[in-house]
N, C-alpha and C. Protein backbone atom coordinates (compact mmCIF):
# COMPACT_ATOMS: atom_id res chain seq x y z
N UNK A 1 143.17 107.52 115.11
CA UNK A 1 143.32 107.16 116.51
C UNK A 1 142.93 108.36 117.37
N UNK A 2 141.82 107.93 118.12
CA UNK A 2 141.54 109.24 119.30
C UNK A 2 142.54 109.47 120.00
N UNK A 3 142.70 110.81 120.20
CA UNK A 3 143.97 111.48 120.92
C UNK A 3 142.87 112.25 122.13
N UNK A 4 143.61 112.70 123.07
CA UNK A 4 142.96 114.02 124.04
C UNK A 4 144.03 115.09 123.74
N UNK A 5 143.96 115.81 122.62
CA UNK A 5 144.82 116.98 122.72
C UNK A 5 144.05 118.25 122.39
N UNK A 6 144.05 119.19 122.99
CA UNK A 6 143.44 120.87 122.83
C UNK A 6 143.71 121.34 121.60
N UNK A 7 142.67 121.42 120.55
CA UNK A 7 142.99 121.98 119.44
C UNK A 7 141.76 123.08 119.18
N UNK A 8 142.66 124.15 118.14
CA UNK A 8 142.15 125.21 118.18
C UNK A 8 141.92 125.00 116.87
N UNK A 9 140.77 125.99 116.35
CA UNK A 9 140.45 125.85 115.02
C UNK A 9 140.20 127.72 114.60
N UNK A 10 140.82 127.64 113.59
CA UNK A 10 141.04 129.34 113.07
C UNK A 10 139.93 129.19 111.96
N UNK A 11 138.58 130.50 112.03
CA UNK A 11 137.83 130.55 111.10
C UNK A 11 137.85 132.05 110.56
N UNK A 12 138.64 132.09 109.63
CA UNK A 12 138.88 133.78 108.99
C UNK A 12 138.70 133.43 107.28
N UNK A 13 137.97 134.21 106.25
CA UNK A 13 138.18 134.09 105.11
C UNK A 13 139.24 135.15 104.58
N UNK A 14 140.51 135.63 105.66
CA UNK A 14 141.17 136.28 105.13
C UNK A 14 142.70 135.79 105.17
N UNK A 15 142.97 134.93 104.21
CA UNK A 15 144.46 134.33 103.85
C UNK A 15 145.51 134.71 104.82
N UNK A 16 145.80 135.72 104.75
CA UNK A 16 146.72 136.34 105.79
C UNK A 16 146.63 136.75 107.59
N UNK A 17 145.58 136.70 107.69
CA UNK A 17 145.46 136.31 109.36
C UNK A 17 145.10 135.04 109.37
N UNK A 18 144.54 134.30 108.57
CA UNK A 18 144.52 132.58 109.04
C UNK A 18 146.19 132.09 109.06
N UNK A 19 146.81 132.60 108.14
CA UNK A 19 148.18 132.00 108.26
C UNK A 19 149.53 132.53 109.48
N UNK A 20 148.64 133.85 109.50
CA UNK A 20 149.49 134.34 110.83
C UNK A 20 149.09 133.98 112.09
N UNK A 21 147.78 133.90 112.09
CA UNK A 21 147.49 133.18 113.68
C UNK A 21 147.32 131.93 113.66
N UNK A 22 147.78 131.04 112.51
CA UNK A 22 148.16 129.70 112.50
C UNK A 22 149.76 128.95 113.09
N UNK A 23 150.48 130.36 112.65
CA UNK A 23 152.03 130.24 112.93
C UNK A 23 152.13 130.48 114.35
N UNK A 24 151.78 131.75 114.59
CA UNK A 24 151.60 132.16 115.85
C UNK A 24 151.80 131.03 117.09
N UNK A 25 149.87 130.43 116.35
CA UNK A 25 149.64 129.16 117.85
C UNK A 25 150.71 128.03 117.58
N UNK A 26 150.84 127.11 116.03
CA UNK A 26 151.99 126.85 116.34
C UNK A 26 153.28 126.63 117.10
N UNK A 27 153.60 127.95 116.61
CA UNK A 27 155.21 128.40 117.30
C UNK A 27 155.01 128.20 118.98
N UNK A 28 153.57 128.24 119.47
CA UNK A 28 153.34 128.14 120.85
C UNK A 28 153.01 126.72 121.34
N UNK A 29 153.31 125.58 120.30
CA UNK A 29 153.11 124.19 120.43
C UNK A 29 151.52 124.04 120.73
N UNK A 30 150.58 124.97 120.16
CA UNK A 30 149.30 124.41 120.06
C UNK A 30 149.05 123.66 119.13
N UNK A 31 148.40 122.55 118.82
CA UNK A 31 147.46 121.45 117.76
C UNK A 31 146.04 122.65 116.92
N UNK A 32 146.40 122.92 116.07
CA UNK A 32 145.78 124.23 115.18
C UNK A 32 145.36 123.28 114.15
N UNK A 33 144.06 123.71 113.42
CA UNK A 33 143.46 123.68 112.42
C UNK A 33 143.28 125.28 111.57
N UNK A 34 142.66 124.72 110.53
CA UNK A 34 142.40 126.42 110.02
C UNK A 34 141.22 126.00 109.10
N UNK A 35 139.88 127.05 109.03
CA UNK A 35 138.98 127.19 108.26
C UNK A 35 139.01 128.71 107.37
N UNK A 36 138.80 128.08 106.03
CA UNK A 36 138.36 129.71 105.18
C UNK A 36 136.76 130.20 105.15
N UNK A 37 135.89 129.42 105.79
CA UNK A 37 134.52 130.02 105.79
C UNK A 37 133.94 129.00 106.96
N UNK A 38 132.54 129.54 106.85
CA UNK A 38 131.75 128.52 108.20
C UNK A 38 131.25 127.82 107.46
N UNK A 39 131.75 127.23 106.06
CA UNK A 39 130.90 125.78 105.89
C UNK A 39 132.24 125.06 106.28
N UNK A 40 133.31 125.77 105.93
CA UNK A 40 134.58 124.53 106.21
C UNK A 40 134.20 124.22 107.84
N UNK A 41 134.34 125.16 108.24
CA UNK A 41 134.25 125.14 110.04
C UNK A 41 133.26 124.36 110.53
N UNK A 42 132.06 124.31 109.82
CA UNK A 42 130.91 123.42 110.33
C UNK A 42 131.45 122.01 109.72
N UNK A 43 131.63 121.89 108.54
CA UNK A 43 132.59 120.74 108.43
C UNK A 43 133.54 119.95 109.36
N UNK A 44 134.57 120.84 109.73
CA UNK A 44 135.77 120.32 110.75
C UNK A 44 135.07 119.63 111.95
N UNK A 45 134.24 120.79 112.54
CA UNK A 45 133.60 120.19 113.91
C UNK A 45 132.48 119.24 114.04
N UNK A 46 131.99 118.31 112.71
CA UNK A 46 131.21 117.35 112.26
C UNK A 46 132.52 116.09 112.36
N UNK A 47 133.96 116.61 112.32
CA UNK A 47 135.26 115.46 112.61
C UNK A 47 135.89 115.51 113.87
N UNK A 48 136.16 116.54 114.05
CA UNK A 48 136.91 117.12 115.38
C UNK A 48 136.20 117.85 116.17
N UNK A 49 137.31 117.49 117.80
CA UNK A 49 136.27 118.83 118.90
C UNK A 49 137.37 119.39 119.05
N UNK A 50 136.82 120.37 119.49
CA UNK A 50 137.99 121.67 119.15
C UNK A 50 137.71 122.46 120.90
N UNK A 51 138.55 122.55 121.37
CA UNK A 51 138.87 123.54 122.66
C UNK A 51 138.27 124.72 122.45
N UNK A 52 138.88 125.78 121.57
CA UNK A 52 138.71 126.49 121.43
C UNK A 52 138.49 127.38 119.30
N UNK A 53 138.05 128.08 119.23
CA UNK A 53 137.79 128.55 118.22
C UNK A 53 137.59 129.53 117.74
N UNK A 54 138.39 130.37 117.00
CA UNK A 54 138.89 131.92 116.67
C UNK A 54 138.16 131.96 115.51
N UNK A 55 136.69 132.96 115.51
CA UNK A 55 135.94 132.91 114.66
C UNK A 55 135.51 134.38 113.99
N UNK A 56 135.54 134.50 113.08
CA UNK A 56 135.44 135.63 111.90
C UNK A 56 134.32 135.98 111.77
N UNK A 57 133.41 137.15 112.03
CA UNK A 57 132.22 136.74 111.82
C UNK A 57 131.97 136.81 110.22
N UNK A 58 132.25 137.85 109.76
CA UNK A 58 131.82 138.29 108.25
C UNK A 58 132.63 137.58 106.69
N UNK A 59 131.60 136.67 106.56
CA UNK A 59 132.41 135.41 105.88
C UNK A 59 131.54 135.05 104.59
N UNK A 60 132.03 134.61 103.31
CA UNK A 60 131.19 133.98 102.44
C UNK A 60 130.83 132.52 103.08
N UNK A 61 129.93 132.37 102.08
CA UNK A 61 128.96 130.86 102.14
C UNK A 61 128.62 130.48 103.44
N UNK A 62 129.35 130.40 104.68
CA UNK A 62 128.61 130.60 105.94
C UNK A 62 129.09 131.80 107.09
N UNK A 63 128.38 132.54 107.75
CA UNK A 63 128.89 133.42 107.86
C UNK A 63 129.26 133.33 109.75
N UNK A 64 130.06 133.61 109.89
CA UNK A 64 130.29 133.43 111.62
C UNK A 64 129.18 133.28 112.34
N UNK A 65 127.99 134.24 112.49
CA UNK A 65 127.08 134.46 113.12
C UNK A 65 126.45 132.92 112.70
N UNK A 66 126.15 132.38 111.31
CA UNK A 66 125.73 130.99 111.23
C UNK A 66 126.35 130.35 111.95
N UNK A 67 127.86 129.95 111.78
CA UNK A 67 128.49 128.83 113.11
C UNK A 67 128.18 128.98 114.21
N UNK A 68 127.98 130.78 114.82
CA UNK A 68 127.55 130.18 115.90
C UNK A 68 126.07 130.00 116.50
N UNK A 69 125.08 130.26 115.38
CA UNK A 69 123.45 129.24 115.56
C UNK A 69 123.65 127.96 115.34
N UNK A 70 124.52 127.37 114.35
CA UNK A 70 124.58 125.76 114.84
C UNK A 70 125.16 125.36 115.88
N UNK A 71 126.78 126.31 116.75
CA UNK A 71 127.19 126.04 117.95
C UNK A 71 125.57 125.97 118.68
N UNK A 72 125.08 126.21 118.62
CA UNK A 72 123.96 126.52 119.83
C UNK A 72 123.36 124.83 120.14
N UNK A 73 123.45 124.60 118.98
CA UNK A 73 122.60 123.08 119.12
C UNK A 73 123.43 122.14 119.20
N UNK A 74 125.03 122.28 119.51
CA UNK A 74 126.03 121.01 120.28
C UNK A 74 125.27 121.51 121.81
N UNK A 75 125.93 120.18 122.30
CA UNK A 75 125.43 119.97 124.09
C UNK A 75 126.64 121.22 124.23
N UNK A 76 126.64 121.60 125.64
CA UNK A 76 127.75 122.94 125.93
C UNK A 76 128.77 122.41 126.49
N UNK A 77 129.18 120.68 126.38
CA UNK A 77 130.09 119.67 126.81
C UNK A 77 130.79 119.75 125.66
N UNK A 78 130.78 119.89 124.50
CA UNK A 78 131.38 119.48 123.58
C UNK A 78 131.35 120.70 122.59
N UNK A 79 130.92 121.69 123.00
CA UNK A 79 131.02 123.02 122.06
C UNK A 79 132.81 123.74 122.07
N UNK A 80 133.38 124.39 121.30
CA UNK A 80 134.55 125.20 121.82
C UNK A 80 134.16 126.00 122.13
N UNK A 81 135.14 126.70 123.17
CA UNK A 81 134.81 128.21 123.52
C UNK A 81 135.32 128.87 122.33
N UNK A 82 134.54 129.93 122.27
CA UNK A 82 134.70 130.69 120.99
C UNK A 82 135.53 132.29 121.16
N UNK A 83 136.27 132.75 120.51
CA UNK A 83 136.37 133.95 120.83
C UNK A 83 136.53 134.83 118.87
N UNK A 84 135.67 135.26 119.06
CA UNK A 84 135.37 136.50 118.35
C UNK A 84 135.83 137.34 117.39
N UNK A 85 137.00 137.19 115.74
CA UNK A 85 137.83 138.67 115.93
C UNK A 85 136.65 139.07 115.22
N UNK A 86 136.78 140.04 115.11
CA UNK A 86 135.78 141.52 114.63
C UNK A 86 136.86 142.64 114.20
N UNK A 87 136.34 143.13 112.67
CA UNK A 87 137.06 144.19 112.33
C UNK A 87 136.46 145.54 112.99
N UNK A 88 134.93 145.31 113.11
CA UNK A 88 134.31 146.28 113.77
C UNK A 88 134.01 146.72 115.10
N UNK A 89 133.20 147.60 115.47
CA UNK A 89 132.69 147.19 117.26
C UNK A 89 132.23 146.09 117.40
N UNK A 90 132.70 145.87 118.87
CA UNK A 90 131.98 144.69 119.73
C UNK A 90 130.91 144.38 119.07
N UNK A 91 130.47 143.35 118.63
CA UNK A 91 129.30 143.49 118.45
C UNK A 91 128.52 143.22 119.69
N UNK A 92 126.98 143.43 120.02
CA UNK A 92 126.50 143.33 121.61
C UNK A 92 125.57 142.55 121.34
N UNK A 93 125.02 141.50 120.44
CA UNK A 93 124.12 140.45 120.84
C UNK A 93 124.72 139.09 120.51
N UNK A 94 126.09 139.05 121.29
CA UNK A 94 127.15 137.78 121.61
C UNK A 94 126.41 137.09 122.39
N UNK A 95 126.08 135.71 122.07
CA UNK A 95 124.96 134.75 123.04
C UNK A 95 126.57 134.40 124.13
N UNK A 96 127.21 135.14 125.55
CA UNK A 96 127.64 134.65 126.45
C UNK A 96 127.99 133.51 126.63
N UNK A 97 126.75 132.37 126.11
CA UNK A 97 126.71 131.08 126.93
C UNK A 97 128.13 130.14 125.68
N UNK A 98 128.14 130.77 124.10
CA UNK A 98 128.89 130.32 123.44
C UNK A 98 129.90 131.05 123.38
N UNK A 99 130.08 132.23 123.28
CA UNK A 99 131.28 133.35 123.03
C UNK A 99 131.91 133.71 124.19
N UNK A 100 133.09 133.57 124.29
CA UNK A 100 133.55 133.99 125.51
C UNK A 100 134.38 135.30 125.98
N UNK A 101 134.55 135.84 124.51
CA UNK A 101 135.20 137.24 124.29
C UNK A 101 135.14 137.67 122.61
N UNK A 102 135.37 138.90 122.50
CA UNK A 102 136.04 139.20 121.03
C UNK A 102 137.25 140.32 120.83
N UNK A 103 138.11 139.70 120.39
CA UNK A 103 139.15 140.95 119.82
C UNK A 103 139.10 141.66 118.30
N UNK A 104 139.61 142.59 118.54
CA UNK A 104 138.99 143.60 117.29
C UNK A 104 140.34 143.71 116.59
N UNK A 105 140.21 143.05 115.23
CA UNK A 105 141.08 143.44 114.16
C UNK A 105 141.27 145.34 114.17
N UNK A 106 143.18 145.24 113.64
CA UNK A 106 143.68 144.48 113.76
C UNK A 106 144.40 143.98 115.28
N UNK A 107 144.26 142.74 115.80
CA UNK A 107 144.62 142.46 116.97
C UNK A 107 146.01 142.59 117.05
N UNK A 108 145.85 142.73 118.72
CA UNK A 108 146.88 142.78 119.64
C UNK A 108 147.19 141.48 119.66
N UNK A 109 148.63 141.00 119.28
CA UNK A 109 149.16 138.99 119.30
C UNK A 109 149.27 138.68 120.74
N UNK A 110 149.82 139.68 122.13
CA UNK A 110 150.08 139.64 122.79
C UNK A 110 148.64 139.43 123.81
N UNK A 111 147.33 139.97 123.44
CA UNK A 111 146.09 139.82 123.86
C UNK A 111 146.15 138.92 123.66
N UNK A 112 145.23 138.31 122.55
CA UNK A 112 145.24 137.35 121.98
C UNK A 112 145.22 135.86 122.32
N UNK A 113 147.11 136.07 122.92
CA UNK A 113 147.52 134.94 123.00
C UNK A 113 147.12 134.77 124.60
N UNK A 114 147.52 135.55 125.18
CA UNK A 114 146.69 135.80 126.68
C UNK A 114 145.32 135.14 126.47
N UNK A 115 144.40 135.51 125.62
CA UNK A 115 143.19 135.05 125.74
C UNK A 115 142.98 133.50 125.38
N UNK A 116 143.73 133.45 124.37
CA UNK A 116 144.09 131.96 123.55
C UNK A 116 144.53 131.22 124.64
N UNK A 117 145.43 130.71 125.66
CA UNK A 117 145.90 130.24 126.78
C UNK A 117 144.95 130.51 128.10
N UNK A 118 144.18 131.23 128.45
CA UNK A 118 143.16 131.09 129.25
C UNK A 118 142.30 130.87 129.27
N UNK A 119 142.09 130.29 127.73
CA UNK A 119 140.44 129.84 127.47
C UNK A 119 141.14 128.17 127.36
N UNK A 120 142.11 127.72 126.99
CA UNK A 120 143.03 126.27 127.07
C UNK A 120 142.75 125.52 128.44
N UNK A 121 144.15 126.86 129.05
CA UNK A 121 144.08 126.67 130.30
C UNK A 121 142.79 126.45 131.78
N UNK A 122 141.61 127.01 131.38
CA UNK A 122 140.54 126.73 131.84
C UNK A 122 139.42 125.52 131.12
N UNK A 123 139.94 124.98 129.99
CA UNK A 123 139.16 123.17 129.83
C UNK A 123 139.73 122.18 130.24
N UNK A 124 138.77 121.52 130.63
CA UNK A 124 139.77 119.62 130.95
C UNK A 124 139.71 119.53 129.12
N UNK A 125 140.44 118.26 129.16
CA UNK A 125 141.30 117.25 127.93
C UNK A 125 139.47 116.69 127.78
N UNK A 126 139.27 117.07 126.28
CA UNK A 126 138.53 116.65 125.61
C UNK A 126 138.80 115.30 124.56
N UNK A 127 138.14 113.78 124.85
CA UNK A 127 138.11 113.48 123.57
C UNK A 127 137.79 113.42 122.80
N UNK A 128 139.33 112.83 121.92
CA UNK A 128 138.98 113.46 120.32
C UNK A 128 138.07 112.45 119.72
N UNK A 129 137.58 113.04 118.51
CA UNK A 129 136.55 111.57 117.66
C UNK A 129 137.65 111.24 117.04
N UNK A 130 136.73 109.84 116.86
CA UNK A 130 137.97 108.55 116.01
C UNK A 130 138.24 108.91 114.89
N UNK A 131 137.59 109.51 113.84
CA UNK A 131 137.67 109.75 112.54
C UNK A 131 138.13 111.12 112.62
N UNK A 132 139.22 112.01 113.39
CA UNK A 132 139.40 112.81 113.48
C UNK A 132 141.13 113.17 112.75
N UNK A 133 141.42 113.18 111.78
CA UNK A 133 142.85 113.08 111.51
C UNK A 133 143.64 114.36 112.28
N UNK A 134 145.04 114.34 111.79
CA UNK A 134 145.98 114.95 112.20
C UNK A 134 145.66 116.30 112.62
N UNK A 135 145.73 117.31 113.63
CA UNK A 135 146.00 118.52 113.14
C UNK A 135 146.62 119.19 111.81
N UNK A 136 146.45 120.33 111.02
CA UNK A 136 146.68 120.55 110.02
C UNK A 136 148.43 121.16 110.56
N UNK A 137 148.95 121.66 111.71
CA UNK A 137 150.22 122.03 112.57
C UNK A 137 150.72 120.96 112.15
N UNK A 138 150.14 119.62 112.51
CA UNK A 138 151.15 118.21 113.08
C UNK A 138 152.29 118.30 111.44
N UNK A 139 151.67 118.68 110.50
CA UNK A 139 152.31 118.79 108.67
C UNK A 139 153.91 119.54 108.76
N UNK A 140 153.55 121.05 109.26
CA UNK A 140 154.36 121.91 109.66
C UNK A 140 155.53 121.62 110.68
N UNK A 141 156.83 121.60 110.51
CA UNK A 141 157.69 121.59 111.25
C UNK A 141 157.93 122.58 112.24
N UNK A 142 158.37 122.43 113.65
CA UNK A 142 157.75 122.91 114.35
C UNK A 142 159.51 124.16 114.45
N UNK A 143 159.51 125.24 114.70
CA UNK A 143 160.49 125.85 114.86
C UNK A 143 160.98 126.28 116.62
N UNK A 144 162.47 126.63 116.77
CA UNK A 144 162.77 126.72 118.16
C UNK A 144 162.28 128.09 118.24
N UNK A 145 161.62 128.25 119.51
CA UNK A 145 160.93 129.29 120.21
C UNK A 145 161.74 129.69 121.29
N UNK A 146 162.46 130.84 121.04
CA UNK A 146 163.32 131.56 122.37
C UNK A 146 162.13 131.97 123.49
């Protein structure tokens, strides 16, 4: 069933920041997915549209920089905004029109989440595709957040 809800999709091949910035958005009542490489990720977004998308560049079997040459060829209606982590420098030939920032491992949660909520907070409600199942969050019970 198509929903309009903002979901984020985590693309890291590193176990332990996909699961921490999975909890993270979570715990913040975001609709989260998670990818371990850019074939999963090119996968997901062949089911789902995704708001936004926390992307890794340096990855087996597809590598960030690939997701985002196929981002290039969605319309820019239906692309996520992307933001960047990087263990390294900035990198400086970020195509703008898809990337909208990058934070540099290991990140600041408190950035981050700042950035994560103003890239939300600045899309209208996208719909979802029909063949789009659950968020991989909706599984997870959701915990009280002081």
């Amino acid at each position: 069933m198509p929903t309009n809800d903002k979901r984020i999709l985590i693309v890291d091949d590193d176990d332990a920041i996909r699961a921490l910035l999975f909890t993270i958005l979570r715990r913040k009542r975001f609709s989260v997915d998670s990818a371990r490489n850019g074939l999963e990720a090119l996968t997901r977004l062949r089911t789902c549209v995704y708001s936004v998308m926390l992307l890794d560049l340096m990855m087996p079997m597809k590598s960030g920089w690939d997701v985002l040459d196929e981002l290039k060829k969605l319309p820019a209606a239906t692309r996520p905004v992307v933001i960047v982590l990087t263990a390294g420098n900035e990198p400086r030939d970020l195509d703008p029109s898809i990337v909208a920032g990058s934070i540099r491992k290991p990140f600041d949660v408190e950035l981050l989440m700042a950035t994560v909520t103003a890239c939300m907070n600045a899309l209208n409600e996208r719909a979802q595709l029909p063949d789009c199942p659950p968020p991989d969050s909706a599984a997870v019970p959701t915990e009280k957040v002081n």
